[in-house]
Protein backbone atom coordinates (compact mmCIF):
# COMPACT_ATOMS: atom_id res chain seq x y z
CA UNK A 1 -1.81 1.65 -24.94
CA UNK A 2 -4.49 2.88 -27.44
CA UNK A 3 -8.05 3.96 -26.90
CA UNK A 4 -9.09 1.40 -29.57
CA UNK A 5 -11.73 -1.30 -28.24
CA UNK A 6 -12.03 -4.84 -30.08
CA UNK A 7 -15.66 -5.33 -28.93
CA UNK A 8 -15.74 -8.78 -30.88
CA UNK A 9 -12.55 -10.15 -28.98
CA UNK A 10 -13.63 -10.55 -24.70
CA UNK A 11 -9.67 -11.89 -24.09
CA UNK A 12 -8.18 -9.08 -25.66
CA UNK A 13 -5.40 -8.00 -24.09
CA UNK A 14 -5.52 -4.13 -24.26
CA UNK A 15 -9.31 -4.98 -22.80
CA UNK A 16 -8.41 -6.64 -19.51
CA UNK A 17 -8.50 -4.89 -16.25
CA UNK A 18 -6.41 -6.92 -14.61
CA UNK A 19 -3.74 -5.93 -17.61
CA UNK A 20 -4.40 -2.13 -17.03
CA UNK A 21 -4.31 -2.02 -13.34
CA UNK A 22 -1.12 -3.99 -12.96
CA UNK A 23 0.87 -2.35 -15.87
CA UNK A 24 -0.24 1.04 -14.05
CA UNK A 25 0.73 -0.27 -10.42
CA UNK A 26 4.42 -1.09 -11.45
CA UNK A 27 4.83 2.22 -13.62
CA UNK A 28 3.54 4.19 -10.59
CA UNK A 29 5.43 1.94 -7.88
CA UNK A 30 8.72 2.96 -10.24
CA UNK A 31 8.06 6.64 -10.17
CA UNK A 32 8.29 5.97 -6.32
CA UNK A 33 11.43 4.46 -6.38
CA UNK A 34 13.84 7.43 -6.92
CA UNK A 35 11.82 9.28 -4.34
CA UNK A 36 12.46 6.49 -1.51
CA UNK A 37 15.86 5.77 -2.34
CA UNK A 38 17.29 8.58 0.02
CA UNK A 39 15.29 7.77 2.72
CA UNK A 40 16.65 3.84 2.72
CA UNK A 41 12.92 3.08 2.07
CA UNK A 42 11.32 0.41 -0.42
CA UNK A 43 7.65 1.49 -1.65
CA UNK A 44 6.20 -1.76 0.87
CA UNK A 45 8.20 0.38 3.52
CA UNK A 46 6.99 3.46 2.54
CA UNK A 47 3.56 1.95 2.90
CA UNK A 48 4.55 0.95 6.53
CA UNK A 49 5.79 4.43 7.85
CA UNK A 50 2.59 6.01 5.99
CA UNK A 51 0.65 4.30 8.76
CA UNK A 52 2.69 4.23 11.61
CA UNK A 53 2.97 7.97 10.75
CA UNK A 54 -0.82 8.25 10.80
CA UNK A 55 -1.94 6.15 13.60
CA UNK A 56 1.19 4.67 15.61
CA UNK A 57 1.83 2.92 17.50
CA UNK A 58 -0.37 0.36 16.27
CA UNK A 59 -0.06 -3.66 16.63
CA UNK A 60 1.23 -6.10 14.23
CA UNK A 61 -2.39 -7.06 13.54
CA UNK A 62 -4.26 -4.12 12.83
CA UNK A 63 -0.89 -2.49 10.48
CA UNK A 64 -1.76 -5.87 8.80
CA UNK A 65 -5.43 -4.92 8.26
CA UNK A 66 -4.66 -1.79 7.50
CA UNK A 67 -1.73 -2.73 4.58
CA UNK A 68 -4.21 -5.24 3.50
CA UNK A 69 -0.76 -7.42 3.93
CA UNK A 70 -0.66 -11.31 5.63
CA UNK A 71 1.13 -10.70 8.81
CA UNK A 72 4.12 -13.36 7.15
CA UNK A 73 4.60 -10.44 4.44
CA UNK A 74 4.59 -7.74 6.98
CA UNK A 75 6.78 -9.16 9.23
CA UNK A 76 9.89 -8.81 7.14
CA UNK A 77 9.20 -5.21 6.21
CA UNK A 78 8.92 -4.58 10.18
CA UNK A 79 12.19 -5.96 10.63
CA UNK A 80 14.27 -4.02 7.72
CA UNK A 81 12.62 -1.13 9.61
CA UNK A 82 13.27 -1.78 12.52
CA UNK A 83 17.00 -2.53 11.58
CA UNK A 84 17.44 0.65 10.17
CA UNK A 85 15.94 2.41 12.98
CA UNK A 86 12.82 4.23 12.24
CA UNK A 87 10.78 2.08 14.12
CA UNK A 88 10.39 -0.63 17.51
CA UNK A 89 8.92 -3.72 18.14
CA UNK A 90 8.08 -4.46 21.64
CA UNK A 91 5.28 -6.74 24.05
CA UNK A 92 2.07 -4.81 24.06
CA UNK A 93 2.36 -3.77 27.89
CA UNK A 94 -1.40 -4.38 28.08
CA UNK A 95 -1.49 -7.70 25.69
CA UNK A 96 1.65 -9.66 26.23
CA UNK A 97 0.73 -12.01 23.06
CA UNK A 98 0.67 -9.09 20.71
CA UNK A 99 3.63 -6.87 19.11
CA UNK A 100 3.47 -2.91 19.23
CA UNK A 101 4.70 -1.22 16.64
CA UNK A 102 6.15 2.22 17.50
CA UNK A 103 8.37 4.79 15.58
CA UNK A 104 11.92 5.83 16.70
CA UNK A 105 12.92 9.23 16.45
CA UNK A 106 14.33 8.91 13.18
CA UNK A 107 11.70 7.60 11.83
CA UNK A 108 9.39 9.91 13.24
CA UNK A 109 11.79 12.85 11.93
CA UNK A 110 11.65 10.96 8.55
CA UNK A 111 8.16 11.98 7.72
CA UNK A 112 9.65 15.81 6.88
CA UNK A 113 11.71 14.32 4.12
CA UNK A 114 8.58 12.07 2.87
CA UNK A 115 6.26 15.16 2.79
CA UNK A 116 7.84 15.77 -0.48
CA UNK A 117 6.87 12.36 -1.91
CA UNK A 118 3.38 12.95 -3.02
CA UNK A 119 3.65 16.50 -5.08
CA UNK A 120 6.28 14.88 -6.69
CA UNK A 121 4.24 11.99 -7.66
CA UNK A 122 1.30 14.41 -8.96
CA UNK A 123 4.14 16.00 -10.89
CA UNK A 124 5.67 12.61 -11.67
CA UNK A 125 2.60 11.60 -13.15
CA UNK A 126 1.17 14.88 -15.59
CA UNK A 127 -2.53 14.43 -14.22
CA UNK A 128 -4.79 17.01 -12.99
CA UNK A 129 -5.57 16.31 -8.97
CA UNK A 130 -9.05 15.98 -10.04
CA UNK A 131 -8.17 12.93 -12.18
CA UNK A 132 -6.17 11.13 -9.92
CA UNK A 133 -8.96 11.86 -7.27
CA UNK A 134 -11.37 10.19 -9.41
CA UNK A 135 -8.84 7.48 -10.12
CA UNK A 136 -8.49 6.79 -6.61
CA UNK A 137 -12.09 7.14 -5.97
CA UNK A 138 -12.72 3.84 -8.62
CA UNK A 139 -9.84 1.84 -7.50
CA UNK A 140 -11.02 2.21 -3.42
CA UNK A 141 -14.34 0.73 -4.92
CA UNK A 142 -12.76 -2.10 -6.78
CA UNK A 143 -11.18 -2.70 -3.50
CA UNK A 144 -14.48 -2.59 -1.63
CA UNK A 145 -15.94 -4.83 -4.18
CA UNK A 146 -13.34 -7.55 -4.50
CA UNK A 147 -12.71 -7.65 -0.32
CA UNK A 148 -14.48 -10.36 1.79
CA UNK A 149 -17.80 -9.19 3.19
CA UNK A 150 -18.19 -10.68 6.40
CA UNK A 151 -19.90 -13.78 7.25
CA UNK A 152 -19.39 -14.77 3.37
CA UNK A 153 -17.66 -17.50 1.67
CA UNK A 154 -14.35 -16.89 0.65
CA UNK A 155 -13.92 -18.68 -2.28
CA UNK A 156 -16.53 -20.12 -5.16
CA UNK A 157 -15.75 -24.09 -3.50
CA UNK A 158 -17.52 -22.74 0.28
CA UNK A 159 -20.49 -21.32 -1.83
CA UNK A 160 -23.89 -23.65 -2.26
């Protein structure tokens, strides 16, 4: 893509952010994909074990809010997972209604291999760490901005 701007054209293509951020999300999701292939792990996957690895076990729910994922999405990730072993579903002891999620052995032992993942993105990728810091710092606030605020409408048909 070029640095050249066409000011007098608002639908331009090479303009769009929508256009930018989703070319770059599939070129860095497929810089992943070599790097999860020996661990048996699809980047949604990898997204999975990132959190149970950080704040396990958790419940169905709050992975969900976490992933920013609909429970329906998650719920087929969980089981591939769990399938393969690195992690259990099971009754909340203390909420009967609600799944825990919690990691296996394996998949506990699995975050050793996946420790390797992200300085081989950085190096993947050519940036400086500054750059990508900054990247990430704009894209967490086009997240902020485009997420629900609660207590708002939803869509543009609830507003006044």
């Amino acid at each position: 893509m070029s640095d050249v701007r066409d000011t007098s054209n608002p639908l331009a293509l090479e303009q769009q952010v929508c256009f930018a951020l989703s070319v770059a999300a599939r070129s860095v999701v497929a810089i992943y994909r070599p790097l999860l292939e020996p661990m048996g792990l699809t980047h949604p996957q990898y997204l999975v074990m990132l959190a149970l690895w950080q704040y396990a076990p958790l419940s169905v729910r709050r992975l969900s809010e976490l992933l920013q994922l609909d429970p329906g999405t998650l719920s087929p990730l969980l089981k591939r997972l769990e399938a393969i072993g690195y992690l259990r579903r099971e009754r909340d002891p203390g909420d009967e209604r609600s799944l825990a999620i919690t990691l296996t052995p394996s998949g506990q032992t699995l975050r050793q291999q996946a420790e390797a993942i992200p300085p081989a993105v950085i190096d993947r990728l050519g940036l400086p760490v500054d750059e990508l810091l900054d990247i990430h710092s704009a894209l967490t606030r086009v997240i902020d901005a485009t997420r629900p605020r609660q207590g708002s409408p939803t869509s543009d048909t609830d507003r006044p």
